[in-house]
C-alpha atoms as a PDB file:
ATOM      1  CA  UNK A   1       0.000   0.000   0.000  1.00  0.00           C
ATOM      2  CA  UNK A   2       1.336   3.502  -0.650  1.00  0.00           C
ATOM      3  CA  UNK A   3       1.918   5.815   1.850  1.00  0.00           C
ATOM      4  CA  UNK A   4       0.273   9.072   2.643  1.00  0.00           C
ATOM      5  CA  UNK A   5       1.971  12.139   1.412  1.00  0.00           C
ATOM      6  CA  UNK A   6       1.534  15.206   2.573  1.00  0.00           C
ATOM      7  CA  UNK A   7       2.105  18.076   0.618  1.00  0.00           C
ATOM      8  CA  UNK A   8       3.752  21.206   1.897  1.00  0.00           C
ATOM      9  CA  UNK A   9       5.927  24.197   0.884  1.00  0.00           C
ATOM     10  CA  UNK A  10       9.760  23.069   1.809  1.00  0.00           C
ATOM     11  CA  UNK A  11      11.063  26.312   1.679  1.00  0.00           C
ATOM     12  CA  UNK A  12      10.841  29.871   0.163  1.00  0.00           C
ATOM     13  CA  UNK A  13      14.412  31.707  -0.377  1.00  0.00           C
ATOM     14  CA  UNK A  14      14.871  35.110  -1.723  1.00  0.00           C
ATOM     15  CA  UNK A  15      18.012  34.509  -4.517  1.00  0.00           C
ATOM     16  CA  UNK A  16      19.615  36.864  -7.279  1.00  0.00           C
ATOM     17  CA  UNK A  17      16.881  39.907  -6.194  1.00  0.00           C
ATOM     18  CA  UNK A  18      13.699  37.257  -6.713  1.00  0.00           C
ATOM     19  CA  UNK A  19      12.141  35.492  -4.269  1.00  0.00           C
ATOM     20  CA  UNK A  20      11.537  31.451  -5.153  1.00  0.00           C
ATOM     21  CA  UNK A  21       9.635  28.606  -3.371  1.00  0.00           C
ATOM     22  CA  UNK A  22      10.247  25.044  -3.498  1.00  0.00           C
ATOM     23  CA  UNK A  23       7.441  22.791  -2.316  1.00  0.00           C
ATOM     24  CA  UNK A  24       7.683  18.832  -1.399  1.00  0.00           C
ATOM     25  CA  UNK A  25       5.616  15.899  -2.647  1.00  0.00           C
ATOM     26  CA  UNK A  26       3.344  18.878  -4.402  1.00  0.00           C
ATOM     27  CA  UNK A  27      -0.385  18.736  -4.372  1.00  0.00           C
ATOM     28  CA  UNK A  28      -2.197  20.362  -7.890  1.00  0.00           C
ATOM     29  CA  UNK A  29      -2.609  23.079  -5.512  1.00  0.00           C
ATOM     30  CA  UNK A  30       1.423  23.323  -5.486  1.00  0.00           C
ATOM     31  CA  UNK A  31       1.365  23.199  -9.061  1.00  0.00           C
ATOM     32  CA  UNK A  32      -0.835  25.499  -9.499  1.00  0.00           C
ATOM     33  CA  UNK A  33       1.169  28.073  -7.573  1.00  0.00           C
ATOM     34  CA  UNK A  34       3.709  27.467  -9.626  1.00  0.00           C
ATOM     35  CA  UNK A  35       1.899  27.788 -12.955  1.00  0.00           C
ATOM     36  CA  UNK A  36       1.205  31.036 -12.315  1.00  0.00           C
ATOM     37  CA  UNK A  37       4.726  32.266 -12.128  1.00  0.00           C
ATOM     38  CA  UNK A  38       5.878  30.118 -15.226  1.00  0.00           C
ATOM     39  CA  UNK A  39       4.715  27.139 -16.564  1.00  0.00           C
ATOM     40  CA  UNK A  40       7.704  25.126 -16.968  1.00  0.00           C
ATOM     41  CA  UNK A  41       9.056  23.860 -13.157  1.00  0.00           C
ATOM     42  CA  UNK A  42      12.547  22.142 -12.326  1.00  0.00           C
ATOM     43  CA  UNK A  43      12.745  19.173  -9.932  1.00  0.00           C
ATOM     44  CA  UNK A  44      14.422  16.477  -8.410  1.00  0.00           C
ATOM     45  CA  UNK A  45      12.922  12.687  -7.903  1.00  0.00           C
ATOM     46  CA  UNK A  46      14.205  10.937  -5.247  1.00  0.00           C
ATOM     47  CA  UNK A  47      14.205   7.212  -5.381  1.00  0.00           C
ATOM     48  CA  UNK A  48      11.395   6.776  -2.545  1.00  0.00           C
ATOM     49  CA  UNK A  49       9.439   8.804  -4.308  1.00  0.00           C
ATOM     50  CA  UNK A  50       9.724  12.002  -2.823  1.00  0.00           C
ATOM     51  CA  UNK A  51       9.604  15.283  -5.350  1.00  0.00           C
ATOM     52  CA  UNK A  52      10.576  18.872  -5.026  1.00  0.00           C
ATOM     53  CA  UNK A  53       9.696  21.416  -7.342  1.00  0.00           C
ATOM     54  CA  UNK A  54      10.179  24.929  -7.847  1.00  0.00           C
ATOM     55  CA  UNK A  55      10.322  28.086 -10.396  1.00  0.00           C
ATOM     56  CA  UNK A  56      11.792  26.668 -13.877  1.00  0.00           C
ATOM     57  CA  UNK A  57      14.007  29.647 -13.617  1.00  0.00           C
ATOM     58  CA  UNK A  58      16.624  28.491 -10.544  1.00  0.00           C
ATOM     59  CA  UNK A  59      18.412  26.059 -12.004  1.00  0.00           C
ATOM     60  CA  UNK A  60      18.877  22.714 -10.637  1.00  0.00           C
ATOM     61  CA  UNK A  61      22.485  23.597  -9.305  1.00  0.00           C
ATOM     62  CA  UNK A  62      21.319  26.833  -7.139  1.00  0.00           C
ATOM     63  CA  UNK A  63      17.728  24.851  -5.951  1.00  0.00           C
ATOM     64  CA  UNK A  64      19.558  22.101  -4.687  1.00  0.00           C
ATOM     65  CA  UNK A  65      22.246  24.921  -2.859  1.00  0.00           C
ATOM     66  CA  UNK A  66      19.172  27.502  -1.562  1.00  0.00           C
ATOM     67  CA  UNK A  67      16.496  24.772  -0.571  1.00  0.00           C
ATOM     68  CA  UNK A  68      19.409  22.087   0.566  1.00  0.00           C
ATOM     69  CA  UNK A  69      17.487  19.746  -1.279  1.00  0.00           C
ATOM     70  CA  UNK A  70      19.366  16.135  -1.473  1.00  0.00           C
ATOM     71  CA  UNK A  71      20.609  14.979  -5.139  1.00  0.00           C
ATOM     72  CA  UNK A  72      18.450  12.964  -7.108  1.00  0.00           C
ATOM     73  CA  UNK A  73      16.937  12.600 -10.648  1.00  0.00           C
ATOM     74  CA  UNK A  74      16.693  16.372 -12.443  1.00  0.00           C
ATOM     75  CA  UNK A  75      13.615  16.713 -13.913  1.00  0.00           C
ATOM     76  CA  UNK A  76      11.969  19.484 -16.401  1.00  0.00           C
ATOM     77  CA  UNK A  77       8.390  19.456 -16.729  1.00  0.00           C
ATOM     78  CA  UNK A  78       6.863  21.562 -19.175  1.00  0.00           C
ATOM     79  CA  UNK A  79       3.394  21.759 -20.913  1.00  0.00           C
ATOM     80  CA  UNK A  80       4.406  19.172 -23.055  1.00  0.00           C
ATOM     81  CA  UNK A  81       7.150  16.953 -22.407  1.00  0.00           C
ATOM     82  CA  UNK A  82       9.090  15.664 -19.553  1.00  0.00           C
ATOM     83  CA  UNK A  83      12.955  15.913 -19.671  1.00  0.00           C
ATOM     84  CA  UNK A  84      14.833  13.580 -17.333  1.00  0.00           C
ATOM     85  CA  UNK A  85      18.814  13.965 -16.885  1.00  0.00           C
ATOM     86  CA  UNK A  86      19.898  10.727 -16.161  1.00  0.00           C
ATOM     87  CA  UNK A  87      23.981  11.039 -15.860  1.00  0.00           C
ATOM     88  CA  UNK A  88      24.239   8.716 -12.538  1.00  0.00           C
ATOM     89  CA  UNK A  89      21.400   6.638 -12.271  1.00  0.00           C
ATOM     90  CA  UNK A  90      20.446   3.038 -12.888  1.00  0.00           C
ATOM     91  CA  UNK A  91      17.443   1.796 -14.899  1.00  0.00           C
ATOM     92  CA  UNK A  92      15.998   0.446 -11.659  1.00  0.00           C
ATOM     93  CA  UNK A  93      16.862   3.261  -9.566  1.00  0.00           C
ATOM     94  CA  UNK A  94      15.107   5.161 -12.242  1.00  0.00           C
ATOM     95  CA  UNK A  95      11.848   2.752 -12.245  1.00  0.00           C
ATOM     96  CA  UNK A  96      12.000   2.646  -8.576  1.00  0.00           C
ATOM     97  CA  UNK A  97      11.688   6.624  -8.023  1.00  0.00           C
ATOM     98  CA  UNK A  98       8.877   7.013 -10.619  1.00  0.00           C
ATOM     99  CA  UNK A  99       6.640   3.732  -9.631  1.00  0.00           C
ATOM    100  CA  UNK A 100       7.076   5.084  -5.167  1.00  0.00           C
ATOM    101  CA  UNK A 101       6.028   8.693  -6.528  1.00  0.00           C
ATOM    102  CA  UNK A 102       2.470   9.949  -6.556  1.00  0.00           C
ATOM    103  CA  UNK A 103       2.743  13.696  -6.707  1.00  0.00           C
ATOM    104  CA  UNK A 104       4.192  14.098  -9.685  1.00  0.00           C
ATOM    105  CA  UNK A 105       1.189  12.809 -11.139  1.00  0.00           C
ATOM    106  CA  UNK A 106      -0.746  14.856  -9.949  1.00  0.00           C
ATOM    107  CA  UNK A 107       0.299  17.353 -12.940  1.00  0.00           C
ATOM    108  CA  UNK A 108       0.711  14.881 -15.316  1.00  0.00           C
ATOM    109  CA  UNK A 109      -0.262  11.565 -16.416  1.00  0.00           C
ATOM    110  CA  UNK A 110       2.295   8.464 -17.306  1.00  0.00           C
ATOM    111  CA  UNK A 111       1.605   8.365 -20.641  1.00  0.00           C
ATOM    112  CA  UNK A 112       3.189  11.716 -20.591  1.00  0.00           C
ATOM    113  CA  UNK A 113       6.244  11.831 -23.451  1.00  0.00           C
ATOM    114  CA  UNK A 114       9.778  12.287 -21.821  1.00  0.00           C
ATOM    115  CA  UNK A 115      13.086  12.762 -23.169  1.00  0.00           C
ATOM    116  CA  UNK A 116      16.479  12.068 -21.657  1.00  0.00           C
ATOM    117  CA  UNK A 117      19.105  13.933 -21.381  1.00  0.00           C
ATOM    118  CA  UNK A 118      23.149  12.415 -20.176  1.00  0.00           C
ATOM    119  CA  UNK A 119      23.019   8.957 -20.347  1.00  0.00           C
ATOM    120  CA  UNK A 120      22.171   6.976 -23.576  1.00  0.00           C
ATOM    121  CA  UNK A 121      21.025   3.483 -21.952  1.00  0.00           C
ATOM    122  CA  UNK A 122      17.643   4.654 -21.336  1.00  0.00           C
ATOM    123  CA  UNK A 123      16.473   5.513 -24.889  1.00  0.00           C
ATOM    124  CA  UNK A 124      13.529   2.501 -25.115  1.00  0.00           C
ATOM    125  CA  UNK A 125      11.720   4.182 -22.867  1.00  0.00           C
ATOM    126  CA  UNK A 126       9.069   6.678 -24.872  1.00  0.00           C
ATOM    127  CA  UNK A 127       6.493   7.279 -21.447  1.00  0.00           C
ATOM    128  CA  UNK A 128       6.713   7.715 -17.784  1.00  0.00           C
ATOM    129  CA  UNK A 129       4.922   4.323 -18.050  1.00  0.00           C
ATOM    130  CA  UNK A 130       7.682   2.585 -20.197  1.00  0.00           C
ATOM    131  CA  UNK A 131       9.854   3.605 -16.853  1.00  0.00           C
ATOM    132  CA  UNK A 132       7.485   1.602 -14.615  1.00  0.00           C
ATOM    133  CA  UNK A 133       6.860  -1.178 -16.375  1.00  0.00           C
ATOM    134  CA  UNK A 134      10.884  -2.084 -17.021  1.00  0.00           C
ATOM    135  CA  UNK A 135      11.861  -4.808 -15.516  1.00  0.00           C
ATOM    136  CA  UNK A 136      15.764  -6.098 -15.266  1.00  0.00           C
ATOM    137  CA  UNK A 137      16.511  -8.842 -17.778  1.00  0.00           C
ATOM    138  CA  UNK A 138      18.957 -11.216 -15.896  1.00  0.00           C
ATOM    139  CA  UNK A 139      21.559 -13.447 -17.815  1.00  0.00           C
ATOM    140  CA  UNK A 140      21.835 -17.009 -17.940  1.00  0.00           C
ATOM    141  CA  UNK A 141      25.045 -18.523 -17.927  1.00  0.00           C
END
């Protein structure tokens, strides 16, 4: 059974003369917020599941530095595609942080198109979906 997450706003930072928020497992409320102000976000996945988002225009690099939010899988989501950077993660790490999420879909569905950006080895997946379903092939001697 999943567990229940709470939504909340992790932190709100003034940076560069602009102030930003950052919110944690976000609610469409969250989103919302956020919408208003741009309508592309940055983010980071964690493998449990857990999501931050913020302002599309702090990059990834300054987020993580202002909100002390922990590495993880750097995420883009605009009105039409999802962009995933991928440089240090495995397939199953990947699978794992998008099957324990549930806020991020409260934005957008699985069937969502993504595109990767860093590592190569993850090119047959097409949908959020293709991430969940992938299963590791093992090797017979």
């Amino acid at each position: 059974m999943k567990r229940l997450i709470k939504s909340e706003l992790f932190k709100g930072e003034n940076f560069a003369d602009k102030y930003y928020e950052s919110f944690v497992n976000p609610d469409l409320r969250d989103f919302e917020i956020l919408s208003k102000i741009n309508n592309s976000f940055r983010g980071i996945l964690l493998e449990d599941g857990t999501l931050y988002i913020w302002d599309y225009l702090l990059s990834h690099v300054s987020a993580r530095s202002l909100f002390k939010i922990p590495n993880g899988i750097h995420l883009i989501i605009d009105p039409t595609n999802l962009e995933i950077f991928t440089n240090d993660f495995t397939k199953e790490q990947l699978s794992n942080a998008f099957k324990n999420t549930t806020s991020l879909y409260n934005w957008i569905d699985r069937d969502f198109p993504i595109t990767f950006y860093g590592n190569n080895k993850f090119e047959e997946f097409k949908t959020i979906q293709d991430i969940i379903n992938y299963k590791k092939k093992f090797k017979l001697w």
